[in-house]
C-alpha atoms as a PDB file:
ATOM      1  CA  UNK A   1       1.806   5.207  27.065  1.00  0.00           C
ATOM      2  CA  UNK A   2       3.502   8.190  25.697  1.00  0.00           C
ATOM      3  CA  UNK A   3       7.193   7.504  23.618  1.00  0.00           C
ATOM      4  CA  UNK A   4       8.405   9.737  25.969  1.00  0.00           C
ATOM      5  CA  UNK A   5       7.412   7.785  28.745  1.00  0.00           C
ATOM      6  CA  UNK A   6       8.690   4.822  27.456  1.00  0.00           C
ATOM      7  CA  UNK A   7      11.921   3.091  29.355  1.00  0.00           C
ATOM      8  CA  UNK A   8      15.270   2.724  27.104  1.00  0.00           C
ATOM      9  CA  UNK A   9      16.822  -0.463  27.619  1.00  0.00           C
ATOM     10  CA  UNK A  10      16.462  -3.079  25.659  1.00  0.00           C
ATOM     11  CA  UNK A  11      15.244  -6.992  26.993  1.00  0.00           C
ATOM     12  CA  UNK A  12      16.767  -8.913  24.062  1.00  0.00           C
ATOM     13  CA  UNK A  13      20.148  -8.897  22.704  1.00  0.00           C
ATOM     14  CA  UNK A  14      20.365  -8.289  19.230  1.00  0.00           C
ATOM     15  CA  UNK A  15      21.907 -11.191  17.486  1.00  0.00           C
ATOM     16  CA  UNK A  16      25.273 -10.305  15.495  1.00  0.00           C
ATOM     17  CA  UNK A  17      27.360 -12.577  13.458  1.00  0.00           C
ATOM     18  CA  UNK A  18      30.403 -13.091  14.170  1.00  0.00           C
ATOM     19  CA  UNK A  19      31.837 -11.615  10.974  1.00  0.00           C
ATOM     20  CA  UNK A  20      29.717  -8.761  11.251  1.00  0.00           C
ATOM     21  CA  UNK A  21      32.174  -6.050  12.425  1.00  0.00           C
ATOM     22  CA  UNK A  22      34.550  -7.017   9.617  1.00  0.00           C
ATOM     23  CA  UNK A  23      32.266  -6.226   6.270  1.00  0.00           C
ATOM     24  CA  UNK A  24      32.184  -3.371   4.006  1.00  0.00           C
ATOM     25  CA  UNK A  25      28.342  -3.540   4.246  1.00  0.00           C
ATOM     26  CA  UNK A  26      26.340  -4.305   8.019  1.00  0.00           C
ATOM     27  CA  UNK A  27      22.839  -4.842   7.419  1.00  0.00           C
ATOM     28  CA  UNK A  28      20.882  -5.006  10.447  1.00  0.00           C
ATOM     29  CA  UNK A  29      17.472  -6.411   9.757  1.00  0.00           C
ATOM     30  CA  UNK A  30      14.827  -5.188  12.319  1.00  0.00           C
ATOM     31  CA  UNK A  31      11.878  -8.219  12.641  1.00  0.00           C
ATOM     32  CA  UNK A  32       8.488  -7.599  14.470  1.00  0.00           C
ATOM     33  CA  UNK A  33       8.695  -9.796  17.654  1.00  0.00           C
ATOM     34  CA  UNK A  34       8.955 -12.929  19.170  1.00  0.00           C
ATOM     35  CA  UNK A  35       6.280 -15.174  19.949  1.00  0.00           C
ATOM     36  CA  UNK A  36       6.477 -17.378  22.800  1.00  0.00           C
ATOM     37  CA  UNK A  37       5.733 -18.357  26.306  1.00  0.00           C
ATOM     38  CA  UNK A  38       7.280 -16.574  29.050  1.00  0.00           C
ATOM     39  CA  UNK A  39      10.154 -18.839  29.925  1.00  0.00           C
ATOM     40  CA  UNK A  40      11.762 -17.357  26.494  1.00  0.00           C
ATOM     41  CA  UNK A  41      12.012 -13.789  27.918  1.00  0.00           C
ATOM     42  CA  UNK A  42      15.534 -13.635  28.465  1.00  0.00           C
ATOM     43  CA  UNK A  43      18.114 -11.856  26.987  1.00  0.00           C
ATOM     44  CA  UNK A  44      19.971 -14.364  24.318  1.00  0.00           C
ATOM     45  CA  UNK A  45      16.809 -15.660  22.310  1.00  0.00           C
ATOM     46  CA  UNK A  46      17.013 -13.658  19.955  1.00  0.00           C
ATOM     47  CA  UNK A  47      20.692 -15.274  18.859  1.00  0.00           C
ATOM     48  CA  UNK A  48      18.884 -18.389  20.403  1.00  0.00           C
ATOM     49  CA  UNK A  49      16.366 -18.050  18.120  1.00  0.00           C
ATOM     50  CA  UNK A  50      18.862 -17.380  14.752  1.00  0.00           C
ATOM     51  CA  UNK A  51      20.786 -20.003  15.333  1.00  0.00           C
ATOM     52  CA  UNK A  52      18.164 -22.515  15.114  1.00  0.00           C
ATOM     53  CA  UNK A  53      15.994 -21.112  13.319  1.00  0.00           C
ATOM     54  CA  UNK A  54      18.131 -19.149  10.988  1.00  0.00           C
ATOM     55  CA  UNK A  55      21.081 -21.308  10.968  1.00  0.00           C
ATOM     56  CA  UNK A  56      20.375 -25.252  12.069  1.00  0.00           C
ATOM     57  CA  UNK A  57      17.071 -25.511  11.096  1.00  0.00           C
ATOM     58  CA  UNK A  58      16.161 -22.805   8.639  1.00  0.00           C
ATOM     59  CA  UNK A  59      12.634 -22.003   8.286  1.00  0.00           C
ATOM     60  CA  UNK A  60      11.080 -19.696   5.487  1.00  0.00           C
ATOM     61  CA  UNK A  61      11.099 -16.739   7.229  1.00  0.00           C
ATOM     62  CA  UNK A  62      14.864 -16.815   7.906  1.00  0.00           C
ATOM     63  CA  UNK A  63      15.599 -17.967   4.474  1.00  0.00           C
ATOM     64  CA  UNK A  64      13.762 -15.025   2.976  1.00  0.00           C
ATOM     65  CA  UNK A  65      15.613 -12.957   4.740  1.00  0.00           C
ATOM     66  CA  UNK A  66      18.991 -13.883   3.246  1.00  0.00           C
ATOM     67  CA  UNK A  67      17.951 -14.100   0.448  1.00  0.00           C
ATOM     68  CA  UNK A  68      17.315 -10.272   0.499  1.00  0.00           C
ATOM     69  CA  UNK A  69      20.408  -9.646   2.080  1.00  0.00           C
ATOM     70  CA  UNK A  70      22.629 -10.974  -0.455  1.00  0.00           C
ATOM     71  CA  UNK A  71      20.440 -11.074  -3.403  1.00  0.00           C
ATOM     72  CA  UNK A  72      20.397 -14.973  -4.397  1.00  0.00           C
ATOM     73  CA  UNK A  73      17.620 -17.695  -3.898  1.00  0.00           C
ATOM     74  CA  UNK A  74      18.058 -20.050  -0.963  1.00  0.00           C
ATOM     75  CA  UNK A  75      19.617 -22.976  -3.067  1.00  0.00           C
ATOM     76  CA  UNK A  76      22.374 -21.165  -3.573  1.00  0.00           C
ATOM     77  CA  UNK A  77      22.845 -20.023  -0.078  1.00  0.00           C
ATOM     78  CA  UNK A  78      25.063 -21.434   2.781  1.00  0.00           C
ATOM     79  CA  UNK A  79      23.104 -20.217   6.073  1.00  0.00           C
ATOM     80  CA  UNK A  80      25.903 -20.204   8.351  1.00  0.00           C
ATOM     81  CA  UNK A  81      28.141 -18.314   6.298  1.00  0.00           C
ATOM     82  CA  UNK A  82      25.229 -15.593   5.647  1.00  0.00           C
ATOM     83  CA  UNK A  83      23.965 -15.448   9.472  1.00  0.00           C
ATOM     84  CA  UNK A  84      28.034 -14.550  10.378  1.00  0.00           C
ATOM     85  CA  UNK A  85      27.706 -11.298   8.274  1.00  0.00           C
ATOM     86  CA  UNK A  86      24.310  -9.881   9.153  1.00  0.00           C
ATOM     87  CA  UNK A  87      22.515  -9.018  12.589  1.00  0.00           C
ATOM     88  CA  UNK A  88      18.961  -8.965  13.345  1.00  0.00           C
ATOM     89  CA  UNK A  89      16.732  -7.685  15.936  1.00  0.00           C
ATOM     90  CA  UNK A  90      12.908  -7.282  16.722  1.00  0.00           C
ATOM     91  CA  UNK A  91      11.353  -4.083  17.945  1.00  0.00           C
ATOM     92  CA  UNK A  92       8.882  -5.633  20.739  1.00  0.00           C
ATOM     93  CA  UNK A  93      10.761  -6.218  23.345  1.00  0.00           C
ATOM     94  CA  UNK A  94       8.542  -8.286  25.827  1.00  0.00           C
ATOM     95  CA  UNK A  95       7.626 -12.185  24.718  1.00  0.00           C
ATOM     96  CA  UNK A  96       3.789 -12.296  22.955  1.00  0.00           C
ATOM     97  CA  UNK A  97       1.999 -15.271  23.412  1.00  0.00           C
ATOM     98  CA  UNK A  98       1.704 -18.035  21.111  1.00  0.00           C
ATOM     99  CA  UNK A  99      -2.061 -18.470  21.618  1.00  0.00           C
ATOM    100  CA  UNK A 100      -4.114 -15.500  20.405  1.00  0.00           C
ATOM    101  CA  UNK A 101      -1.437 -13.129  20.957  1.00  0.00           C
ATOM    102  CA  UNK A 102      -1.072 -10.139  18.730  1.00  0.00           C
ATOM    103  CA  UNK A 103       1.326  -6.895  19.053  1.00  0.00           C
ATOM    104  CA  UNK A 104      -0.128  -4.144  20.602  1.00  0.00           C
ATOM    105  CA  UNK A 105       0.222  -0.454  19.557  1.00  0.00           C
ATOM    106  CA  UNK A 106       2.349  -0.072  23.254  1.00  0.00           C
ATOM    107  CA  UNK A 107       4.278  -2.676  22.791  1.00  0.00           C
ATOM    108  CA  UNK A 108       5.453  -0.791  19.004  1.00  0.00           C
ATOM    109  CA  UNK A 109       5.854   2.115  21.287  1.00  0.00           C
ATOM    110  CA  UNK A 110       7.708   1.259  23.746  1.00  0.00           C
ATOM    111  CA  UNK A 111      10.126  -1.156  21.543  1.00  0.00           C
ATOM    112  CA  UNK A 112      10.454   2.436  19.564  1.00  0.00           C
ATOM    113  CA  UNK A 113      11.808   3.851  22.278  1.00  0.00           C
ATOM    114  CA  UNK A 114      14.567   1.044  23.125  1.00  0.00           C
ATOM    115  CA  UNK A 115      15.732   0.780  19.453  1.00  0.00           C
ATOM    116  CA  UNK A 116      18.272   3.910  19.322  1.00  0.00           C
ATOM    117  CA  UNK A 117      20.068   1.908  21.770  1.00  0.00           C
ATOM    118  CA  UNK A 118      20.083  -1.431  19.858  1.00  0.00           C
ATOM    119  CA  UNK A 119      21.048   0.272  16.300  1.00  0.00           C
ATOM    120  CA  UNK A 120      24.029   2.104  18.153  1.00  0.00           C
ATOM    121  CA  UNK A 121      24.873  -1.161  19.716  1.00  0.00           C
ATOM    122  CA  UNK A 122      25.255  -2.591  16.418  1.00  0.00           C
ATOM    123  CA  UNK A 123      25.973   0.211  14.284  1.00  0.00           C
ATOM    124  CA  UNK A 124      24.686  -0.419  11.173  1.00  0.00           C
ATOM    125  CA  UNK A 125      25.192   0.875   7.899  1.00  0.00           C
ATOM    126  CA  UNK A 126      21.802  -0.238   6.677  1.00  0.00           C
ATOM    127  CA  UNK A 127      18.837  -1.226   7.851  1.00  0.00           C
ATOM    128  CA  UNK A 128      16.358  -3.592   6.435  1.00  0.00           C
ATOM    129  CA  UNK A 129      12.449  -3.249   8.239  1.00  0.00           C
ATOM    130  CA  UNK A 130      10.557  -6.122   7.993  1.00  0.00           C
ATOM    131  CA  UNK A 131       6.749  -5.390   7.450  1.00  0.00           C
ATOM    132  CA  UNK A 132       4.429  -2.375   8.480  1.00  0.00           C
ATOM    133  CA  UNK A 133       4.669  -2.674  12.199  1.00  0.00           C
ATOM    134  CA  UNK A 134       8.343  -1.842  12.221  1.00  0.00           C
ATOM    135  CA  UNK A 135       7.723   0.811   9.783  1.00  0.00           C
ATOM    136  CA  UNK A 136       5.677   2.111  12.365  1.00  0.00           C
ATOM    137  CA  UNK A 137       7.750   1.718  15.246  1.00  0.00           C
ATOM    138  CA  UNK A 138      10.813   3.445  13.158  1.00  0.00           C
ATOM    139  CA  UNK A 139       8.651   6.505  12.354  1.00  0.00           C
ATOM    140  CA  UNK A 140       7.999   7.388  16.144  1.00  0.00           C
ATOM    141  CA  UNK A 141      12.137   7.364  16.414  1.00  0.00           C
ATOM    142  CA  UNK A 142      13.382  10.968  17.019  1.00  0.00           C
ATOM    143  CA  UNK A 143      15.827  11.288  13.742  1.00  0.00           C
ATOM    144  CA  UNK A 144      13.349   9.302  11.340  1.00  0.00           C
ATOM    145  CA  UNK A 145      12.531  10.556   7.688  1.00  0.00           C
ATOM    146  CA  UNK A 146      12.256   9.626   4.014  1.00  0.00           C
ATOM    147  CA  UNK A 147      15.612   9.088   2.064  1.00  0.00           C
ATOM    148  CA  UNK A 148      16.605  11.871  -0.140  1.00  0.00           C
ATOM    149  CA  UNK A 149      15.614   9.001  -3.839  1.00  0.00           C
ATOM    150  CA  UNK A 150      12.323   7.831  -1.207  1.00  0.00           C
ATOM    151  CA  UNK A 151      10.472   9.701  -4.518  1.00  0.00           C
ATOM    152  CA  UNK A 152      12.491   7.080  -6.737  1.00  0.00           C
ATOM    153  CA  UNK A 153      12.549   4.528  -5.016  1.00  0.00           C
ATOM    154  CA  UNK A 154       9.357   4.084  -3.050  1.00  0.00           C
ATOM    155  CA  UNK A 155      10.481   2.029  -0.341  1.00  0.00           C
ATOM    156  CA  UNK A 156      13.193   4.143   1.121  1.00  0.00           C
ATOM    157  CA  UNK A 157      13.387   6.252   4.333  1.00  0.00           C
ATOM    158  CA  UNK A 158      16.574   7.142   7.142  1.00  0.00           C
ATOM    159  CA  UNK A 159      17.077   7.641  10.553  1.00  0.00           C
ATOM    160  CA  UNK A 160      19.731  10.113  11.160  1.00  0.00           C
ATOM    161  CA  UNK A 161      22.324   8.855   8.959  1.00  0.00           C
ATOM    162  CA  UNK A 162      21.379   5.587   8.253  1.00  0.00           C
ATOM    163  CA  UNK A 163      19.460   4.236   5.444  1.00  0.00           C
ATOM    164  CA  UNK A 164      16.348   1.912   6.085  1.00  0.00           C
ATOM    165  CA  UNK A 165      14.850  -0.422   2.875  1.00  0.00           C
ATOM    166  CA  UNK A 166      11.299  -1.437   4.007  1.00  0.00           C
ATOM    167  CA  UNK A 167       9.775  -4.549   2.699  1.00  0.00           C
ATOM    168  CA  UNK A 168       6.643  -6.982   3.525  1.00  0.00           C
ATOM    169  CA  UNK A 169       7.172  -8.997   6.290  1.00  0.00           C
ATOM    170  CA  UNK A 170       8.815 -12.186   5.289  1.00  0.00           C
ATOM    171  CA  UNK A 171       5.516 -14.325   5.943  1.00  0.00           C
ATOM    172  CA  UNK A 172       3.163 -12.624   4.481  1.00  0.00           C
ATOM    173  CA  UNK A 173       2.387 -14.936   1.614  1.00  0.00           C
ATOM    174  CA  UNK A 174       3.047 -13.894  -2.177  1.00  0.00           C
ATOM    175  CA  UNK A 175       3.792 -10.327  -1.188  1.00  0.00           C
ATOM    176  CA  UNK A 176       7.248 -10.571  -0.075  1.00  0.00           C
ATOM    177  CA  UNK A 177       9.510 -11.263  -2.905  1.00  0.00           C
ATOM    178  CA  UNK A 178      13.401 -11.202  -2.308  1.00  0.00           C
ATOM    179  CA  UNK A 179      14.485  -9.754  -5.898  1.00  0.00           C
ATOM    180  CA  UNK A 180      13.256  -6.130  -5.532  1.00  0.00           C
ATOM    181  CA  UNK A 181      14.234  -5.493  -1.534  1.00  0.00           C
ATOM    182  CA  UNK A 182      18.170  -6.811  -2.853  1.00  0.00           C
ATOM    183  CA  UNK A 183      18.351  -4.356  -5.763  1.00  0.00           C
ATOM    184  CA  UNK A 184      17.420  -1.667  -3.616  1.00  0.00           C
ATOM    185  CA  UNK A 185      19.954  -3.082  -1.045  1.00  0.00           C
ATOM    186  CA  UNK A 186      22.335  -3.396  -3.616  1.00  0.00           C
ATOM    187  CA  UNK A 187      22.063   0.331  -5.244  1.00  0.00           C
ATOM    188  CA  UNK A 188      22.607   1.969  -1.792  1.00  0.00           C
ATOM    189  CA  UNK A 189      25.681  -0.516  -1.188  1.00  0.00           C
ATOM    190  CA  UNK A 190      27.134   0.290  -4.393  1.00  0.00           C
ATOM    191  CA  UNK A 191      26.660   4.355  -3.821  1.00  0.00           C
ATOM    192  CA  UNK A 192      28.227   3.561   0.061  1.00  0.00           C
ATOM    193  CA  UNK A 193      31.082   2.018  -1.379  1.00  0.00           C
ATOM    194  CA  UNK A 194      31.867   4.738  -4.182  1.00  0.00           C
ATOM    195  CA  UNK A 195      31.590   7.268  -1.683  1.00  0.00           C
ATOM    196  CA  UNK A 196      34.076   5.093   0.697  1.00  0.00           C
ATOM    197  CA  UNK A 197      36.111   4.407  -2.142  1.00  0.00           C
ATOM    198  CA  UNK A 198      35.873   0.611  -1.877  1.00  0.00           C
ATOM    199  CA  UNK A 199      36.850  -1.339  -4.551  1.00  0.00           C
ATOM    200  CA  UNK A 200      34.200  -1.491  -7.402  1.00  0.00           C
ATOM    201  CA  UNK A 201      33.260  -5.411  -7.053  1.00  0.00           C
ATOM    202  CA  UNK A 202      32.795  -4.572  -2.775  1.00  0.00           C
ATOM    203  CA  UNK A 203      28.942  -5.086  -3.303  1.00  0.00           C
ATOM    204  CA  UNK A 204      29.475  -8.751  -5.233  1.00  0.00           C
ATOM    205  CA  UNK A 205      32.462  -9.462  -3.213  1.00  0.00           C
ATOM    206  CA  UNK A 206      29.604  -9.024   0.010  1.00  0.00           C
ATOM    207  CA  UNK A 207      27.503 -11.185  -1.873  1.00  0.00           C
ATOM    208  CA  UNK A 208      28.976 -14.338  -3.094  1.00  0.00           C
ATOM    209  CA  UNK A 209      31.234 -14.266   0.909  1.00  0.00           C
ATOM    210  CA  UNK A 210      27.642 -16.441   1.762  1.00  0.00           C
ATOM    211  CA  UNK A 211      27.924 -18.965  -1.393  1.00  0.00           C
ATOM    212  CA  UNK A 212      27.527 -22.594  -1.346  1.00  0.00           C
ATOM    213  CA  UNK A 213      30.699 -24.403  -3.041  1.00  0.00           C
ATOM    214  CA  UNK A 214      29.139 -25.027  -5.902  1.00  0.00           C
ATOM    215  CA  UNK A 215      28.344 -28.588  -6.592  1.00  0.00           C
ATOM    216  CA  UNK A 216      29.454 -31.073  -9.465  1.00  0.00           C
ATOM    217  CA  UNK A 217      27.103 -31.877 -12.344  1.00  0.00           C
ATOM    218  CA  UNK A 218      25.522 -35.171 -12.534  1.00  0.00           C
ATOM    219  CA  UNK A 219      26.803 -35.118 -15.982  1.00  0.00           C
ATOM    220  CA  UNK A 220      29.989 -35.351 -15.293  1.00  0.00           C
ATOM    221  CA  UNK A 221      30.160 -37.058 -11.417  1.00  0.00           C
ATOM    222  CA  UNK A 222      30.754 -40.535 -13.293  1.00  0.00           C
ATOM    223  CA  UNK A 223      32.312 -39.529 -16.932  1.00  0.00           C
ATOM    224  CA  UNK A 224      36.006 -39.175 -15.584  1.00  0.00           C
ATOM    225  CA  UNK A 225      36.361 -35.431 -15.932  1.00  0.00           C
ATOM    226  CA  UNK A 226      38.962 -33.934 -14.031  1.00  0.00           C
ATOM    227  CA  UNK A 227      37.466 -30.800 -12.649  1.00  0.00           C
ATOM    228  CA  UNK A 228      38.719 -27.563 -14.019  1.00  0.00           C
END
């Protein structure tokens, strides 16, 4: 199958939070696929597939991806707060099965084809790639190339006008770490937001909008402190 040749409409809805729309910053984090069986290939699970995953019952790979998002480990995160401000989306675009299934190199070009019309569904202002397959999905896009500081960076590319951070996929074990992917997050925010003239906290403003309350000390639950 050709990219050419490939169809343009998407099967899954990309998930986006509900406070998406409204912050200075839209990340829209691009995944790999969903695994399943072939009851799940319907349009809502993806946000199916958030919410419980991402949201009621985090698992790693959801947590991970916060945590790059906005930059702090998962103890400090509230999930539902952080899922409202960020959308995600997978390139495949058909269901692979849970037994012995693996992505194929049609599937990555045919969910290349159908993701022009997902990122201008969401309209991002940056994108976050999860792994090497969606790195190569994104570089048969028409519009694709490396970010004018790729040199600097090393993890950097666009398509059209909209920057893409690449990282390891979320699961792969001791490769993926949270801390570099957010600071390169972070430095295109903060040059976004000087060039939109937002105010000059916008990028830690973004970040601490997914905070837990943070908690009392054991130290002074019991002593009789009135809190500050």
């Amino acid at each position: 199958m050709s990219f050419s040749q490939a169809h343009h409409d998407f099967t899954f809805e990309p998930y986006v939070g509900e406070k998406f729309a409204d912050q200075d910053f839209r990340i829209l984090v691009l995944g790999e696929s969903h695994y399943g069986e072939d009851e799940h290939q319907i349009s809502t699970f993806t946000a199916t597939t958030v919410r419980k995953h991402g949201i009621q019952r985090p698992k790693a790979f959801f947590r991970r991806i916060t945590e790059a998002c906005f930059g702090y480990g998962w103890d400090w995160i509230d999930p539902d707060r952080a899922w409202k401000r960020i959308a995600f989306a997978n390139v495949v675009q058909q269901i692979v099965p849970n037994v012995s299934g693996s992505v194929t190199y049609d599937m990555l070009v045919d969910g290349a084809a159908k993701l022009p019309t997902q990122i201008e569904a969401v309209q991002p202002h940056f994108i976050l790639a999860l792994g090497n397959n969606v790195r190569r999905a994104l570089r048969l896009m028409e519009g694709f190339g490396e970010h004018p500081d790729n040199e600097r960076a090393g993890a950097l590319s666009i398509i059209k006008d909209t920057p893409i951070v690449h990282s390891y996929h979320p699961s792969s074990r001791g490769r993926f770490k949270f801390q570099p992917v957010a600071e390169l997050l972070g430095r295109l925010m903060w040059e976004a937001g000087r060039a939109r003239d937002l105010a000059d906290d916008a990028v830690e403003t973004f970040a601490q909008s997914v905070l837990l309350d943070t908690p009392r000390s054991h130290l002074v639950i019991n002593s009789g402190q009135a809190r500050p």
